[in-house]
N, C-alpha and C. Protein backbone atom coordinates (compact mmCIF):
# COMPACT_ATOMS: atom_id res chain seq x y z
N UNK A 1 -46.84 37.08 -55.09
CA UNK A 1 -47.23 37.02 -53.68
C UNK A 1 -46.70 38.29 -53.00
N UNK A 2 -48.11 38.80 -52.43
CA UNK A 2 -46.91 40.49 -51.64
C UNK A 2 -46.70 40.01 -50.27
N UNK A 3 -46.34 40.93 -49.70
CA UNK A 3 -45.67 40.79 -48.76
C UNK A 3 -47.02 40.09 -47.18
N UNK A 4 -48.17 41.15 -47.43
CA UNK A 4 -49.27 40.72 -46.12
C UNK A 4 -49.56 39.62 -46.47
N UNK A 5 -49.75 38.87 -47.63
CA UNK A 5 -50.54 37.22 -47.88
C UNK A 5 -49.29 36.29 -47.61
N UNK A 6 -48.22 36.85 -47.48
CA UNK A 6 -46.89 36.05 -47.25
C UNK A 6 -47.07 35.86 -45.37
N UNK A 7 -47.06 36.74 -44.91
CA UNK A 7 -47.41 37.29 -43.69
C UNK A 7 -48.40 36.37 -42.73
N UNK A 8 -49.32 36.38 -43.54
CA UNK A 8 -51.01 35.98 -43.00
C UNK A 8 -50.28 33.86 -43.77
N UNK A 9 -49.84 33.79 -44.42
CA UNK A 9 -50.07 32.27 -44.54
C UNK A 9 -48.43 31.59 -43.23
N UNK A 10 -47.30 32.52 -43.31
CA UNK A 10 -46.42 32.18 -42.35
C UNK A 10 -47.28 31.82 -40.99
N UNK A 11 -48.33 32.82 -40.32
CA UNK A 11 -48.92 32.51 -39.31
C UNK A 11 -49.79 31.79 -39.26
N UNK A 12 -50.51 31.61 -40.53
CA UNK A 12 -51.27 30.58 -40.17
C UNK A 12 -50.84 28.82 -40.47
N UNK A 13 -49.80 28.92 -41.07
CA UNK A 13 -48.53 27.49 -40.95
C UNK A 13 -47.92 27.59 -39.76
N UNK A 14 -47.41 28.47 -38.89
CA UNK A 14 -47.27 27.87 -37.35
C UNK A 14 -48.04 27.72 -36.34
N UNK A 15 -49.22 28.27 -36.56
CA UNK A 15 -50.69 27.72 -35.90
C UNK A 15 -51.41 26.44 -36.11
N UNK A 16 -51.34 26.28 -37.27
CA UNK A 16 -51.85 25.22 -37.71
C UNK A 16 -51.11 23.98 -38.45
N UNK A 17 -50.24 24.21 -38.72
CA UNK A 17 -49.46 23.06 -39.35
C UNK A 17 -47.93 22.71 -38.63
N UNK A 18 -47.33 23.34 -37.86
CA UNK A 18 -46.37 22.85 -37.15
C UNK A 18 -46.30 22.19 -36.20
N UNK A 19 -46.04 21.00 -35.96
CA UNK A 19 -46.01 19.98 -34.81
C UNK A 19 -45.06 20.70 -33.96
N UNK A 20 -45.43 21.36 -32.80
CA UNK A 20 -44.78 21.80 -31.33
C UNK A 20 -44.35 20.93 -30.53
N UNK A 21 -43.21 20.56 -30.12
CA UNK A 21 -43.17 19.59 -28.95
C UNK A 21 -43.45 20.20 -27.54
N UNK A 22 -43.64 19.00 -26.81
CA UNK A 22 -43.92 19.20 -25.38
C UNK A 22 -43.19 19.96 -24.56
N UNK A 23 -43.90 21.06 -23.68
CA UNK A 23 -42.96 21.75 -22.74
C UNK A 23 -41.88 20.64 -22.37
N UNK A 24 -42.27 19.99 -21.43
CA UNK A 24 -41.79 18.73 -21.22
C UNK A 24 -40.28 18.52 -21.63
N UNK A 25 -40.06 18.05 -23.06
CA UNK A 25 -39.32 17.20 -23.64
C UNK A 25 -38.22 18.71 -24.06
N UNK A 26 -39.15 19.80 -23.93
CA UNK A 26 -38.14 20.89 -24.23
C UNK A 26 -36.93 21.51 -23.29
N UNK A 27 -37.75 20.88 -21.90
CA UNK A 27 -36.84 21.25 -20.75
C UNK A 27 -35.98 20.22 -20.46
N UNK A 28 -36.38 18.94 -20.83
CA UNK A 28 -35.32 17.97 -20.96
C UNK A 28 -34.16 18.11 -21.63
N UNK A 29 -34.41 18.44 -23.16
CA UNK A 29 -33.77 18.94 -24.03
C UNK A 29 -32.53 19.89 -23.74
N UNK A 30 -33.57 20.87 -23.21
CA UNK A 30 -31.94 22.02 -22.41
C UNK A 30 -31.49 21.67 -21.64
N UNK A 31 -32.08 20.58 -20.65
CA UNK A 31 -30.87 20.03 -19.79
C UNK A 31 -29.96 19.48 -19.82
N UNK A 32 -29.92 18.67 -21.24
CA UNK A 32 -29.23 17.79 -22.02
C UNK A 32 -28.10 18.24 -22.41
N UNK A 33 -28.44 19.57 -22.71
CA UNK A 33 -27.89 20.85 -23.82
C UNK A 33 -26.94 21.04 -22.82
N UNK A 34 -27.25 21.69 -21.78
CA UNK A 34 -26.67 22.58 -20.61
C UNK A 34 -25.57 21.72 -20.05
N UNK A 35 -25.95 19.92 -19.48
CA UNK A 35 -25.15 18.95 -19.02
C UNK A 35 -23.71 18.78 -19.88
N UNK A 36 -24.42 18.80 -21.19
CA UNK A 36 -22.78 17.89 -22.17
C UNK A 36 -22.23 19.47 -22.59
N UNK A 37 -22.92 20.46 -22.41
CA UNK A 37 -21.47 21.92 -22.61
C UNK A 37 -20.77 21.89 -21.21
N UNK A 38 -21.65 21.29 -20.22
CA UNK A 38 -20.41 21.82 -19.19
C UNK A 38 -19.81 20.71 -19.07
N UNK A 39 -19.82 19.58 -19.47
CA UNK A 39 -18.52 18.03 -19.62
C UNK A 39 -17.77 18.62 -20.65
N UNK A 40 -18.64 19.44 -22.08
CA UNK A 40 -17.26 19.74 -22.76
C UNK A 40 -16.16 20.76 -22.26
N UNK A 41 -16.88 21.64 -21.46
CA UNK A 41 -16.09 22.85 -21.62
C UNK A 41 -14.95 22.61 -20.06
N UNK A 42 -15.26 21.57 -19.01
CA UNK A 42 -14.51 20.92 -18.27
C UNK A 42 -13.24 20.17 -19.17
N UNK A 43 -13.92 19.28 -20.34
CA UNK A 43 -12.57 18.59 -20.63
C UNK A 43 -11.95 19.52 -21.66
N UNK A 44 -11.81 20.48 -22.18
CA UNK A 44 -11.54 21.29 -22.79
C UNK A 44 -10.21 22.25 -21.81
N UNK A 45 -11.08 22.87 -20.73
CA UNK A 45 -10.45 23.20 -19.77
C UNK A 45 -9.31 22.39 -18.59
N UNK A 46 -9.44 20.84 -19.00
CA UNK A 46 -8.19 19.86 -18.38
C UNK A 46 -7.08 20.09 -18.90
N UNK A 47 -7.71 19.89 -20.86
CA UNK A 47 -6.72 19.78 -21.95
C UNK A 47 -5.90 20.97 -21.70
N UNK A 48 -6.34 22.68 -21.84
CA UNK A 48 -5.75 23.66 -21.66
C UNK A 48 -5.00 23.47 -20.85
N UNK A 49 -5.23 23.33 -18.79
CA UNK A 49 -4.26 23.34 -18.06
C UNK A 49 -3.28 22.55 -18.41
N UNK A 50 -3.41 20.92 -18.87
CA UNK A 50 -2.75 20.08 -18.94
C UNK A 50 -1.48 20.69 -19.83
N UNK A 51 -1.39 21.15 -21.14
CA UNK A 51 -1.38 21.79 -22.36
C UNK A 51 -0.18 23.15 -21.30
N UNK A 52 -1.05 23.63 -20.60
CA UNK A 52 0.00 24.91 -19.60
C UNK A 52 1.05 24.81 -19.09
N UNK A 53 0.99 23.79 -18.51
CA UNK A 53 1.81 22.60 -17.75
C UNK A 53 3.00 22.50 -18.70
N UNK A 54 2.49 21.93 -19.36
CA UNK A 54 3.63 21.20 -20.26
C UNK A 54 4.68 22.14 -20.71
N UNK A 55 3.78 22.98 -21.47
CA UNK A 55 4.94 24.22 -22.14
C UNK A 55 5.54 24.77 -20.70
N UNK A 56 5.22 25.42 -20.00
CA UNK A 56 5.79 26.05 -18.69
C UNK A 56 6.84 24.90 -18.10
N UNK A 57 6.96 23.62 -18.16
CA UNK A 57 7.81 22.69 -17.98
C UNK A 57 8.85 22.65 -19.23
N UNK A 58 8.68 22.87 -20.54
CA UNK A 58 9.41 22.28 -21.05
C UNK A 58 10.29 24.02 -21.22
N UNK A 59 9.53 25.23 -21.36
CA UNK A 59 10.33 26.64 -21.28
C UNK A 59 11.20 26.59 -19.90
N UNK A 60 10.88 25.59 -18.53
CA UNK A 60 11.85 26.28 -17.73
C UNK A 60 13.08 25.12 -17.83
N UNK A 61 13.33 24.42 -19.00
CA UNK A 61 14.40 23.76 -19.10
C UNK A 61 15.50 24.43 -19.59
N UNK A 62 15.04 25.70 -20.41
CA UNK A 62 16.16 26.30 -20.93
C UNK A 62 16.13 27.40 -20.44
């Protein structure tokens, strides 16, 4: 198989044989995406301060 019939059947398998989902369900999708990184990167960012706290409390004991 050379390289243009490799070429010419890749395009014509995402034209014709790949099931696309709906704009739709794609923008849902990233919202989904977008919502639970910024809950993670909030509780991530508690843990850190929380985490700051602590050491800076327990270094000004000595």
């Amino acid at each position: 198989m050379n390289i243009k019939s490799f070429v010419i059947e890749s395009i014509d398998e995402m034209k014709n044989k790949v099931t696309w989902p709906a704009f739709s369900f794609l923008q849902n999708s990233a919202v989904l995406v977008i919502v639970a990184s910024l809950i993670f990167a909030l509780l991530i960012g508690a843990i850190d301060l929380g985490f700051e706290n602590l050491m800076t409390w327990f270094y000004d004991l000595f």
